[in-house]
C-alpha atoms as a PDB file:
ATOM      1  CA  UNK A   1       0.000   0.000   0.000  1.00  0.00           C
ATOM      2  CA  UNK A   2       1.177   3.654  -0.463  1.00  0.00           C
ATOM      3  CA  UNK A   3       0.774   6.744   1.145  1.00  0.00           C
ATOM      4  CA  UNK A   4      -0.955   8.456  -2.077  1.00  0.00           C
ATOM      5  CA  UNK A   5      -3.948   5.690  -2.258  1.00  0.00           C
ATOM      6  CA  UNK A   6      -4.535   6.248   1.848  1.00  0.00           C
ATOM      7  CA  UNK A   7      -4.184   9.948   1.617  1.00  0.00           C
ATOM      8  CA  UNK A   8      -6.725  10.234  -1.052  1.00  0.00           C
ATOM      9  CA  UNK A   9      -9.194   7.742   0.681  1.00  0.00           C
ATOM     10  CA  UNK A  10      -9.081  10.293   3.951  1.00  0.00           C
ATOM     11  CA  UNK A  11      -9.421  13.201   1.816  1.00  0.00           C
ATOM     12  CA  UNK A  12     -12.227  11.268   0.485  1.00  0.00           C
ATOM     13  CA  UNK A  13     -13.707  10.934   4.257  1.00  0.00           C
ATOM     14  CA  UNK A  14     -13.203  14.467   4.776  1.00  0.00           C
ATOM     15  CA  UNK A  15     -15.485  15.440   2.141  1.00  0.00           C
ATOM     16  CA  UNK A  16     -18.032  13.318   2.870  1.00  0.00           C
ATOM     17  CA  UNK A  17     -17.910  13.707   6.426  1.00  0.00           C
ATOM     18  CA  UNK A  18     -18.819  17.244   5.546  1.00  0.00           C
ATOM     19  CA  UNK A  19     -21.696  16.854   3.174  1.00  0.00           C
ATOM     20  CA  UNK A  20     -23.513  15.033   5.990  1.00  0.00           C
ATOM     21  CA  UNK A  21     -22.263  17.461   8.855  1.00  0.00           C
ATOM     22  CA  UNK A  22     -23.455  20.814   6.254  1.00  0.00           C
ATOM     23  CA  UNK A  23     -26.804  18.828   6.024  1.00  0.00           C
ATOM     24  CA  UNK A  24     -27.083  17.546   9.504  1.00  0.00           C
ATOM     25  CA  UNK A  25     -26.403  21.598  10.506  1.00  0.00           C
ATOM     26  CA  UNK A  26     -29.735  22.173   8.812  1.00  0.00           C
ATOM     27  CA  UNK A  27     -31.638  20.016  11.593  1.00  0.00           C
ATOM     28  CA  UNK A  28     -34.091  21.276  14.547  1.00  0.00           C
ATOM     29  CA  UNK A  29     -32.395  19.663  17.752  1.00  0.00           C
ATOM     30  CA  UNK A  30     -35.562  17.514  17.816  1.00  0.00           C
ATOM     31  CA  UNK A  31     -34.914  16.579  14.304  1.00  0.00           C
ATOM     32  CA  UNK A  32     -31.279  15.836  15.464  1.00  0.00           C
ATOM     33  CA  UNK A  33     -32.127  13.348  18.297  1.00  0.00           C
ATOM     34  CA  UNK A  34     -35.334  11.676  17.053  1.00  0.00           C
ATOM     35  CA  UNK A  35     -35.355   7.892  17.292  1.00  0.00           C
ATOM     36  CA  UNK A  36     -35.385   6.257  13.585  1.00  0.00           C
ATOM     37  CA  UNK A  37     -34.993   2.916  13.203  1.00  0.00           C
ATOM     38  CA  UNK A  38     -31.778   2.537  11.971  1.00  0.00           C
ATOM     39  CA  UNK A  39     -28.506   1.206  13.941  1.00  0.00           C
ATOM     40  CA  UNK A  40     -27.551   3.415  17.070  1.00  0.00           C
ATOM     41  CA  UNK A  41     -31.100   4.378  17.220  1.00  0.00           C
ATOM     42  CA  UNK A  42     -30.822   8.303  15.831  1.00  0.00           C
ATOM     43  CA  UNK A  43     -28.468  10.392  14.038  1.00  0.00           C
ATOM     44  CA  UNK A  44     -26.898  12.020  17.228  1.00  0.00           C
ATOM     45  CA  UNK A  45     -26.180   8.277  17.858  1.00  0.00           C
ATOM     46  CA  UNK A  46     -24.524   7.732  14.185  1.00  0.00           C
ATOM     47  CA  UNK A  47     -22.431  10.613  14.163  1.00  0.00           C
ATOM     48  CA  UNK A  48     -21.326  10.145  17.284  1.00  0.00           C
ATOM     49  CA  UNK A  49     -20.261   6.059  17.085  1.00  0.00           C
ATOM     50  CA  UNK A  50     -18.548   7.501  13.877  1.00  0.00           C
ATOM     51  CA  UNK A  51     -16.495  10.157  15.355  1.00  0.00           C
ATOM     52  CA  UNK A  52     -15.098   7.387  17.796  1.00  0.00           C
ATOM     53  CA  UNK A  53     -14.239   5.365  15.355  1.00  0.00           C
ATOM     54  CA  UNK A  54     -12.174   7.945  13.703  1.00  0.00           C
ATOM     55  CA  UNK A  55     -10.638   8.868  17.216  1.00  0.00           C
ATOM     56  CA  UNK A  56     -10.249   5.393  18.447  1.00  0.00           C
ATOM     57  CA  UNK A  57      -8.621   4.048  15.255  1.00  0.00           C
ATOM     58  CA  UNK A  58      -6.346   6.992  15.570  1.00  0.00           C
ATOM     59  CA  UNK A  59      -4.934   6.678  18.789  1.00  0.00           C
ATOM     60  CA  UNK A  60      -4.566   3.374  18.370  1.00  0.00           C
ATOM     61  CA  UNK A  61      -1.900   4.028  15.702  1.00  0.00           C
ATOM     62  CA  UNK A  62      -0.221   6.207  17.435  1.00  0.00           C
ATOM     63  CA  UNK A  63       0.520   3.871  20.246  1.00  0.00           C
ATOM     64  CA  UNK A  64      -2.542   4.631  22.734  1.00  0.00           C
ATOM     65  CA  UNK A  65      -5.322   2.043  23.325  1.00  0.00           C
ATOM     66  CA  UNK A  66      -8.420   4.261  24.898  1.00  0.00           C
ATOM     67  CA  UNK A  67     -10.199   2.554  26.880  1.00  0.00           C
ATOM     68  CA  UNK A  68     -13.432   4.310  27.167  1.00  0.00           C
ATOM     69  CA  UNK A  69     -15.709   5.347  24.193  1.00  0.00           C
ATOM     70  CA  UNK A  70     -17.224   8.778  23.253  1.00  0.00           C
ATOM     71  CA  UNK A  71     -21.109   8.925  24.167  1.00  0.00           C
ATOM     72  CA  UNK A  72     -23.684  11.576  22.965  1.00  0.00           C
ATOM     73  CA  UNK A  73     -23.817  12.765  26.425  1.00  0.00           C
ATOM     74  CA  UNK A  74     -20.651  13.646  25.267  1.00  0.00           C
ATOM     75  CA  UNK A  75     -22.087  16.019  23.000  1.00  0.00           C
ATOM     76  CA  UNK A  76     -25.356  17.968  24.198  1.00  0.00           C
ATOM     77  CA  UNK A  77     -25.793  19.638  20.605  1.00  0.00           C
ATOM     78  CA  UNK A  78     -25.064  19.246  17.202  1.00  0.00           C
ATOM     79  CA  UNK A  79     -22.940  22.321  17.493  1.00  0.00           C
ATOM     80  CA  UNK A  80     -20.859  19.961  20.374  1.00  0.00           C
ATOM     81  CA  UNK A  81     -20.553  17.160  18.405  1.00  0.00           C
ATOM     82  CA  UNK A  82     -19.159  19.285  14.798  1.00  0.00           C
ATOM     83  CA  UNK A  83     -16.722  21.562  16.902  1.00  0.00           C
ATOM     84  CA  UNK A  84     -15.303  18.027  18.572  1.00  0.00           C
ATOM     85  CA  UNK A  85     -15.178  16.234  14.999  1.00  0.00           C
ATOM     86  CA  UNK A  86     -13.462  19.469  13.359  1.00  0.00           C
ATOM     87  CA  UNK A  87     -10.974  19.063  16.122  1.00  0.00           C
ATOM     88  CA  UNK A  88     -10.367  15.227  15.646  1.00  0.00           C
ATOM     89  CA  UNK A  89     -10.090  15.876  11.458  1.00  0.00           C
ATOM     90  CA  UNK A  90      -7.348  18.043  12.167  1.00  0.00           C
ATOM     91  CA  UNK A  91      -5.465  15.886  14.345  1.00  0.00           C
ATOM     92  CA  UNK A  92      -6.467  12.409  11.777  1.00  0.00           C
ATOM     93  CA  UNK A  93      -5.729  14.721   8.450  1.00  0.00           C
ATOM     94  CA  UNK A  94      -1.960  15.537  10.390  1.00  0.00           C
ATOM     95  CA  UNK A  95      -1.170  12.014  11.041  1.00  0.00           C
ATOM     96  CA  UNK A  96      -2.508  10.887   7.652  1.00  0.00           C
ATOM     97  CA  UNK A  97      -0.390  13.488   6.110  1.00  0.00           C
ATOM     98  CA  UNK A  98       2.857  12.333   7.753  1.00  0.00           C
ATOM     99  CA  UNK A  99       2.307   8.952   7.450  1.00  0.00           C
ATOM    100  CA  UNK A 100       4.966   6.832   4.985  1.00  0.00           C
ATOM    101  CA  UNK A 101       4.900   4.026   2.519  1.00  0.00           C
ATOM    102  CA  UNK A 102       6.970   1.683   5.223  1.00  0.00           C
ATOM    103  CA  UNK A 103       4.643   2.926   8.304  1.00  0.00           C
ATOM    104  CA  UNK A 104       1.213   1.664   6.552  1.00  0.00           C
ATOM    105  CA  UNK A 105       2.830  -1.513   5.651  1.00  0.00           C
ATOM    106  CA  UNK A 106       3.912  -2.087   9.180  1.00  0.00           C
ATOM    107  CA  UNK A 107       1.655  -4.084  11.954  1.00  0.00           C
ATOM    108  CA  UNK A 108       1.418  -2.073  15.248  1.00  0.00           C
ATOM    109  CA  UNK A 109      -0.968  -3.437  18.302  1.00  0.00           C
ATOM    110  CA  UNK A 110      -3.610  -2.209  20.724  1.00  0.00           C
ATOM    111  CA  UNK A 111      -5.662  -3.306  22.838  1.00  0.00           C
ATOM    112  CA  UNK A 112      -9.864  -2.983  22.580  1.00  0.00           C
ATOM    113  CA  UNK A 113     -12.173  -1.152  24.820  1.00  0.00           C
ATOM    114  CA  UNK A 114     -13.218  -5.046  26.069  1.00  0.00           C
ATOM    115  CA  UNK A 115      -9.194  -5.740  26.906  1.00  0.00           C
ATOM    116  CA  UNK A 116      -8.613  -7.897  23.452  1.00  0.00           C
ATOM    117  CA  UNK A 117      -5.328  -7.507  22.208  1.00  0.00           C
ATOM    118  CA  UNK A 118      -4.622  -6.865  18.241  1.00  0.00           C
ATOM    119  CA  UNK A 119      -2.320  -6.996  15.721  1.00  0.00           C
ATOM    120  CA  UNK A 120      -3.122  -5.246  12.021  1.00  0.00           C
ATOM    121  CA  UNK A 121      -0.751  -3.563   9.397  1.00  0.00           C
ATOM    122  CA  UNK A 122      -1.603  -0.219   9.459  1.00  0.00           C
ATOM    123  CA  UNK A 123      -3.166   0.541   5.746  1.00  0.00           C
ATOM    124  CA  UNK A 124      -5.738  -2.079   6.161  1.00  0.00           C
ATOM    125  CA  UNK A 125      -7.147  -0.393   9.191  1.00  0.00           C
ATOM    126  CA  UNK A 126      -6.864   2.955   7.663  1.00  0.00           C
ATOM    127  CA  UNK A 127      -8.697   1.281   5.282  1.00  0.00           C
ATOM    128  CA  UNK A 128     -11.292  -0.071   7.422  1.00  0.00           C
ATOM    129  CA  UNK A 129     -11.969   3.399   9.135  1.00  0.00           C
ATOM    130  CA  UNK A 130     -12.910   4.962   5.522  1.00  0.00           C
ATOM    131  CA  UNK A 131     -15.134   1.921   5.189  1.00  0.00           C
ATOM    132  CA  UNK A 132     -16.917   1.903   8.298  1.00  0.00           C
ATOM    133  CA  UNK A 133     -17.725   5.428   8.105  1.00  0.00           C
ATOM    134  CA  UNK A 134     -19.572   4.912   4.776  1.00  0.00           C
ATOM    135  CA  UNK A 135     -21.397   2.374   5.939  1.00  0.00           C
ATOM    136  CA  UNK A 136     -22.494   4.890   9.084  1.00  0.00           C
ATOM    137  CA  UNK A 137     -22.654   8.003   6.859  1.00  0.00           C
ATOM    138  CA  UNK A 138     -24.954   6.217   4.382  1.00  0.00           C
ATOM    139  CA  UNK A 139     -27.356   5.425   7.445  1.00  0.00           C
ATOM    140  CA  UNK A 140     -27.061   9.547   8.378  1.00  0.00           C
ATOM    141  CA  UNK A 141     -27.725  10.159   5.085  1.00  0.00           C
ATOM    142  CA  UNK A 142     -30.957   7.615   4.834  1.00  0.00           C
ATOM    143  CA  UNK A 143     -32.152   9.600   7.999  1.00  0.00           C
ATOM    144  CA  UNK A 144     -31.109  12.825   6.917  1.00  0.00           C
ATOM    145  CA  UNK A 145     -33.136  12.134   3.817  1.00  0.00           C
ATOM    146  CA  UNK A 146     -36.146  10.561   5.435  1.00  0.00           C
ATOM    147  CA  UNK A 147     -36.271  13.968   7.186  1.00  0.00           C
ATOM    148  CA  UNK A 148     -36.024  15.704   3.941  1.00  0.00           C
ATOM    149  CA  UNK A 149     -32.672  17.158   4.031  1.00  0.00           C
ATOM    150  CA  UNK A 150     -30.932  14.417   1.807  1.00  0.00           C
ATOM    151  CA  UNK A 151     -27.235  15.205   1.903  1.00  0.00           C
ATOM    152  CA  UNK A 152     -26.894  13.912  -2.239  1.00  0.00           C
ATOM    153  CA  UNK A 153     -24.798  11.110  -3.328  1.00  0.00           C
ATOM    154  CA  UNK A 154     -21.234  10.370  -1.695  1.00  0.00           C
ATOM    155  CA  UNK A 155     -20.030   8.293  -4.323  1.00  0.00           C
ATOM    156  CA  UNK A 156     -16.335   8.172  -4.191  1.00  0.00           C
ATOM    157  CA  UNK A 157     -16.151   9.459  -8.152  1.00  0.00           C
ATOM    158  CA  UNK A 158     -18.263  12.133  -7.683  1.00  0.00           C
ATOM    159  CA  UNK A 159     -15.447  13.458  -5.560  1.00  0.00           C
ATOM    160  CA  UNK A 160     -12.195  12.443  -7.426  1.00  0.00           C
ATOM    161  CA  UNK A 161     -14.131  14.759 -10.062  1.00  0.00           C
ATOM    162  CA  UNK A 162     -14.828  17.837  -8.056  1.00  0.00           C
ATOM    163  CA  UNK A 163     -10.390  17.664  -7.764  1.00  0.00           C
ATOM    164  CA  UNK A 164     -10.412  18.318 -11.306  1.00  0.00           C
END
């Protein structure tokens, strides 16, 4: 794996990170914490397992295992919750920026919030993190959408052409 392929799958995240957090912005707080019935029960409870992921994932390869998770209580408002991600972005987007072709191909270990220890190679969880946050931002769109705010497609092409 190379640095150039993960650097433009995060840059990838970024931007669709944002086209649900602009749409999400548009939300009533009622809107924001309404049960649906999709996984994690509302959006607050979406964005919020997704931003852990991202922060998790990245201490993790910097040598930290966390052993606690981020909770909406975490975040009262939506405001809470974008000002924390913005924060986390610029502190993934730095370490994604640095990282080099013999670092992704290296394993490193943690251990999980349950106290299982891991080994992976770095790239393929990079990997995973874009991937599981699709998965969560297509529920957040299906919700955001259901409420009538769809945030538009987040196909990957659609932004390797907006570079252009």
């Amino acid at each position: 794996m190379n640095k150039e392929y993960i650097q433009t799958l995060y840059r990838y995240n970024q931007w669709s990170n944002a086209r649900i957090l602009d749409t999400a912005a548009k939300l009533s707080h009622e809107q924001f914490v309404a049960t649906s019935e999709h996984p994690h029960r509302y959006l607050h409870g979406i964005l919020t397992h997704a931003l852990f992921a991202e922060w998790i994932w990245r201490k993790r390869w910097t040598g930290e295992s966390p052993t606690t998770r981020l909770k909406t209580e975490d975040f009262p408002t939506f405001e809470s919750l974008r000002t924390r991600w913005a924060q986390e972005e610029a502190e993934l987007m730095k370490f994604v920026e640095q990282v080099t072709d013999e670092k992704l191909n290296t394993p490193f270990t943690y251990v999980a919030t349950d106290g299982t220890k891991y080994e992976n190679i770095l790239w393929e969880s990079m990997a995973h993190v874009v991937n599981h946050g699709m998965q969560h931002r297509s529920e957040a769109a299906a919700i955001l959408t259901e409420l009538g705010f769809s945030p538009g497609d987040l196909d990957f092409i659609l932004f390797t052409r907006k570079k252009l």
